[in-house]
Protein backbone atom coordinates (compact mmCIF):
# COMPACT_ATOMS: atom_id res chain seq x y z
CA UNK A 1 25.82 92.22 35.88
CA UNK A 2 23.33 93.33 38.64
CA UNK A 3 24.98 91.53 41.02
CA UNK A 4 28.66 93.16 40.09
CA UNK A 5 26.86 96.66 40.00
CA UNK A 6 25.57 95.85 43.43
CA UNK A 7 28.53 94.73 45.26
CA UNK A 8 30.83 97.29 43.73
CA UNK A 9 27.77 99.84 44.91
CA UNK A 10 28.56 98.44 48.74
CA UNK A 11 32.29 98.76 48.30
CA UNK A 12 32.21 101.82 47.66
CA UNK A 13 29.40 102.24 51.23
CA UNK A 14 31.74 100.93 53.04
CA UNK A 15 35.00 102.74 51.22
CA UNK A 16 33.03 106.08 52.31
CA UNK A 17 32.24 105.30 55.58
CA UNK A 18 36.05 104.48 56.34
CA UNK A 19 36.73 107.45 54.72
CA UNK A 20 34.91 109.42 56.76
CA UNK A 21 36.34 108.22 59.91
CA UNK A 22 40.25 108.15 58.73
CA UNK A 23 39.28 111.78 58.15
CA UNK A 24 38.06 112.45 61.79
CA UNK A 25 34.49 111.87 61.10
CA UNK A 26 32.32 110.36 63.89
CA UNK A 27 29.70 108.90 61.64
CA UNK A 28 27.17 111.27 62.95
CA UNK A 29 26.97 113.76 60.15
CA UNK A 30 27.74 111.96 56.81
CA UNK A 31 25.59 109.27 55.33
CA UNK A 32 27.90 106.08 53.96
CA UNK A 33 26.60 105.14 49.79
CA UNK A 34 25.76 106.75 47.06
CA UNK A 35 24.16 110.52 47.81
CA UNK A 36 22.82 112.47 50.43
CA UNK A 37 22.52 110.50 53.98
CA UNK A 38 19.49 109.85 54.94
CA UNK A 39 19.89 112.58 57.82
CA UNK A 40 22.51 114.96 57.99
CA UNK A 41 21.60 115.70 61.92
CA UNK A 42 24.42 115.40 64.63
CA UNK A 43 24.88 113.37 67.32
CA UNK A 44 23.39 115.12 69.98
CA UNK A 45 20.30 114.29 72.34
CA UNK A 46 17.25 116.93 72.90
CA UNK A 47 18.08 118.03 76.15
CA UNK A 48 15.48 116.07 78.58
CA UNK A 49 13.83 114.14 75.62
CA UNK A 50 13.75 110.69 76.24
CA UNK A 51 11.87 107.61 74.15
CA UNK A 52 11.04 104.09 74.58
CA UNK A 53 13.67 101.66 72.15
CA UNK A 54 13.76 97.91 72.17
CA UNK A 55 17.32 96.49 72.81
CA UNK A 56 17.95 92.59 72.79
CA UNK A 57 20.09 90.87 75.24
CA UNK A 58 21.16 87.36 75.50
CA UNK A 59 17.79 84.38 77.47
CA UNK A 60 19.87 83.65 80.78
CA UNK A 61 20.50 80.30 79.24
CA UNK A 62 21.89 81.96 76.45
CA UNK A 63 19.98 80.56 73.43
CA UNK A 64 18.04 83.40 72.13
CA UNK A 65 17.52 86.98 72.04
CA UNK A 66 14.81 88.15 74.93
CA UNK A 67 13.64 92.05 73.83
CA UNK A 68 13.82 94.60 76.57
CA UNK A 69 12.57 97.93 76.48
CA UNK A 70 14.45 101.15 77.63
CA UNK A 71 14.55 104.53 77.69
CA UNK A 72 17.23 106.48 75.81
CA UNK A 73 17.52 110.22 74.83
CA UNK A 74 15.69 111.56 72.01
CA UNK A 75 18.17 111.69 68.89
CA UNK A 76 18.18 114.53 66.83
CA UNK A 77 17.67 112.71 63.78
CA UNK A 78 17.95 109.35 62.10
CA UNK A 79 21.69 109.48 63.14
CA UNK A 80 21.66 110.86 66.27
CA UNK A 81 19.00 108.17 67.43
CA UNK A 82 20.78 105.35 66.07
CA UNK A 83 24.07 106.21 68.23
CA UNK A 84 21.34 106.43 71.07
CA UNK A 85 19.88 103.25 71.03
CA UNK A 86 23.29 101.30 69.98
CA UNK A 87 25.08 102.86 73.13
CA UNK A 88 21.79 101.29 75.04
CA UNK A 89 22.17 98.07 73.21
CA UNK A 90 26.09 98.34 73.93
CA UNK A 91 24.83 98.45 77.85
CA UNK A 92 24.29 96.42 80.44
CA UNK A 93 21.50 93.61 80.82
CA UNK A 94 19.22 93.67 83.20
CA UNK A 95 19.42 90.68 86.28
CA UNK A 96 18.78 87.63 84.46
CA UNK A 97 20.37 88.34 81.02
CA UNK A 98 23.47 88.42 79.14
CA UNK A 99 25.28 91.07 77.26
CA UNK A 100 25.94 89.63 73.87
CA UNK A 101 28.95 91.99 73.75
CA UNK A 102 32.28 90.96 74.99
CA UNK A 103 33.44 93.71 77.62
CA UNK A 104 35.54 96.70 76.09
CA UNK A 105 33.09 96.76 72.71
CA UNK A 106 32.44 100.21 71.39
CA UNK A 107 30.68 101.97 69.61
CA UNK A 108 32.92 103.67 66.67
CA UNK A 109 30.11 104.99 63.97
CA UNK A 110 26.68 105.10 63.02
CA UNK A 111 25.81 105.96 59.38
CA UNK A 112 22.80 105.71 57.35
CA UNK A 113 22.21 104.98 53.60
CA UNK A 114 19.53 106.69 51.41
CA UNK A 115 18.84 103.05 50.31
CA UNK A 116 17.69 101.99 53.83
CA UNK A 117 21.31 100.66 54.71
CA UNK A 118 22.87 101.04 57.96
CA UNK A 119 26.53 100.68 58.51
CA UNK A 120 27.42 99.80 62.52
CA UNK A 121 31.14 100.14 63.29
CA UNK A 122 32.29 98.26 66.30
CA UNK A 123 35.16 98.55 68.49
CA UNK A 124 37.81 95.36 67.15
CA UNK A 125 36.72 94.09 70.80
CA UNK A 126 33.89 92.63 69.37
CA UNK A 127 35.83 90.25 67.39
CA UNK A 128 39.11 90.15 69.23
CA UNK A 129 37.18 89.03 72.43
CA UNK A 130 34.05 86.97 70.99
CA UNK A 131 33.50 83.35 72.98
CA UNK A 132 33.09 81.96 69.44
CA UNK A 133 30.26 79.41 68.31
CA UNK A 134 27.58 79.97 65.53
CA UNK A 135 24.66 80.60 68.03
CA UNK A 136 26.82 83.29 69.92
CA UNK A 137 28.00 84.85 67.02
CA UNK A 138 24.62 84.69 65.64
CA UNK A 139 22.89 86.46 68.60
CA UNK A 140 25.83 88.93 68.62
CA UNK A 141 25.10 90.16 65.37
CA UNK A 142 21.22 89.97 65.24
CA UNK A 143 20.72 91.91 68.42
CA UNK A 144 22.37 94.89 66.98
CA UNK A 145 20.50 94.28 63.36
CA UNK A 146 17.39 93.77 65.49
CA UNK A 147 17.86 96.74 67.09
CA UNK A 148 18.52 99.21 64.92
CA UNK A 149 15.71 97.50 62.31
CA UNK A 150 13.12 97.71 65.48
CA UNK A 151 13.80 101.42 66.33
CA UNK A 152 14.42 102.89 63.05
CA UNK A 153 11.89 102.35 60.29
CA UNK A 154 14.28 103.87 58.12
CA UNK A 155 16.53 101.03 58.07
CA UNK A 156 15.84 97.98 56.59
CA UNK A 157 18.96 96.51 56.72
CA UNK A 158 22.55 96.67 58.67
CA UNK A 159 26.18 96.02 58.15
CA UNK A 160 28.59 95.75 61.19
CA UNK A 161 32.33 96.73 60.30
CA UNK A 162 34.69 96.49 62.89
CA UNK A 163 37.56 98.96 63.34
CA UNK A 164 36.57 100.87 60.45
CA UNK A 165 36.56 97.72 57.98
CA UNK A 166 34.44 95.69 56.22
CA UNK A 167 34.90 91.74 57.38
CA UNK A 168 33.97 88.75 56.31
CA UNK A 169 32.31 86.96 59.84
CA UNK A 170 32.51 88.17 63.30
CA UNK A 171 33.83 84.56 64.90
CA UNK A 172 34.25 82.84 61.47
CA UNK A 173 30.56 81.54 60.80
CA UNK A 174 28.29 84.38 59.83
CA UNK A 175 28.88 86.38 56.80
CA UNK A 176 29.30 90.07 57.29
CA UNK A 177 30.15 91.06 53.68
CA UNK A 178 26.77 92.32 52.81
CA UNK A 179 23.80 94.20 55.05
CA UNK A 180 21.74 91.91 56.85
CA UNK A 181 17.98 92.27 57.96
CA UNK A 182 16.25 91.70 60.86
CA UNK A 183 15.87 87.87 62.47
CA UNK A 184 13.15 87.70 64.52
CA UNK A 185 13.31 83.69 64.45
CA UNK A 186 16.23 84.62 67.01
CA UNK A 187 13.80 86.22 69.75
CA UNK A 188 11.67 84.97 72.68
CA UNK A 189 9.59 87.56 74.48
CA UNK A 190 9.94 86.97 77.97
């Protein structure tokens, strides 16, 4: 019973979130689950405010996440930061590492639960473009989890939808139907 009260619980996340966004939300000002977001700030930077957020890119041979730290504008808010450090994240690597991110990925929507829950929506490029292969797919999704778990002690866990939707794997061998939390078995500090 739990269990059913718990996945019908993230249905209706992830129903909300959608929702928001087939209604012309950005993500940025409405929280996705039951009640009030966890911050109802918007999107925008403090002008000239900038912090330190770890982002994880791809070892050059390509068989673990290697942390990086960069600078990013201040967030105002839970929300706002999160868009911050995922358009960092979404960036380019610096010489010697890969993007884990197949060229054209977006950034759609950030949302936050009360519950500690993040939702990431991601550009269909993601999936539409993805080399395939459990390690890749695995480092794929774990960077962003990583990232948004390392930056924002808020969150505690993360969902990636792509295009607005809920699916079940990314490049058919992770499974995306529930929040994840952080790997760090996945990293290797330079």
């Amino acid at each position: 019973m739990r269990r059913r009260l718990q996945t019908s619980a993230r249905a209706w996340a992830v129903f909300a979130a959608v929702l928001t966004l087939a209604c012309g939300g950005d993500g940025t000002t409405a929280g996705a689950g039951t009640g009030p977001p966890q911050d109802a700030g918007g999107a925008a930077a403090v002008p000239g405010a900038r912090i330190g957020a770890t982002v994880y890119y791809a070892s050059g041979d390509g068989t673990s996440l290697v942390p990086v730290e960069r600078e990013v504008p201040l967030g105002d808010g839970v929300l706002a930061q999160g868009r911050q450090i995922l358009e960092a994240q979404l960036g380019e690597p610096p010489d010697g590492l890969r993007s884990v991110f197949p060229a054209g990925t977006r950034l759609r929507g950030f949302y936050v639960t009360e519950r500690g829950e993040a939702f990431v929506d991601l550009s269909a490029e993601v999936a539409a473009s993805h080399p395939g292969g459990a390690l890749t797919e695995q480092l794929t999704v774990f960077a962003i989890v990583n990232a948004v778990t390392t930056n924002l002690p808020a969150v505690e866990r993360v969902q990636i939808l792509i295009g607005g939707r809920e699916v079940d794997s990314l490049a058919g061998h992770l499974d995306l139907r529930r929040p994840l939390e952080a790997d760090p078995s996945l990293v290797r500090n330079p």
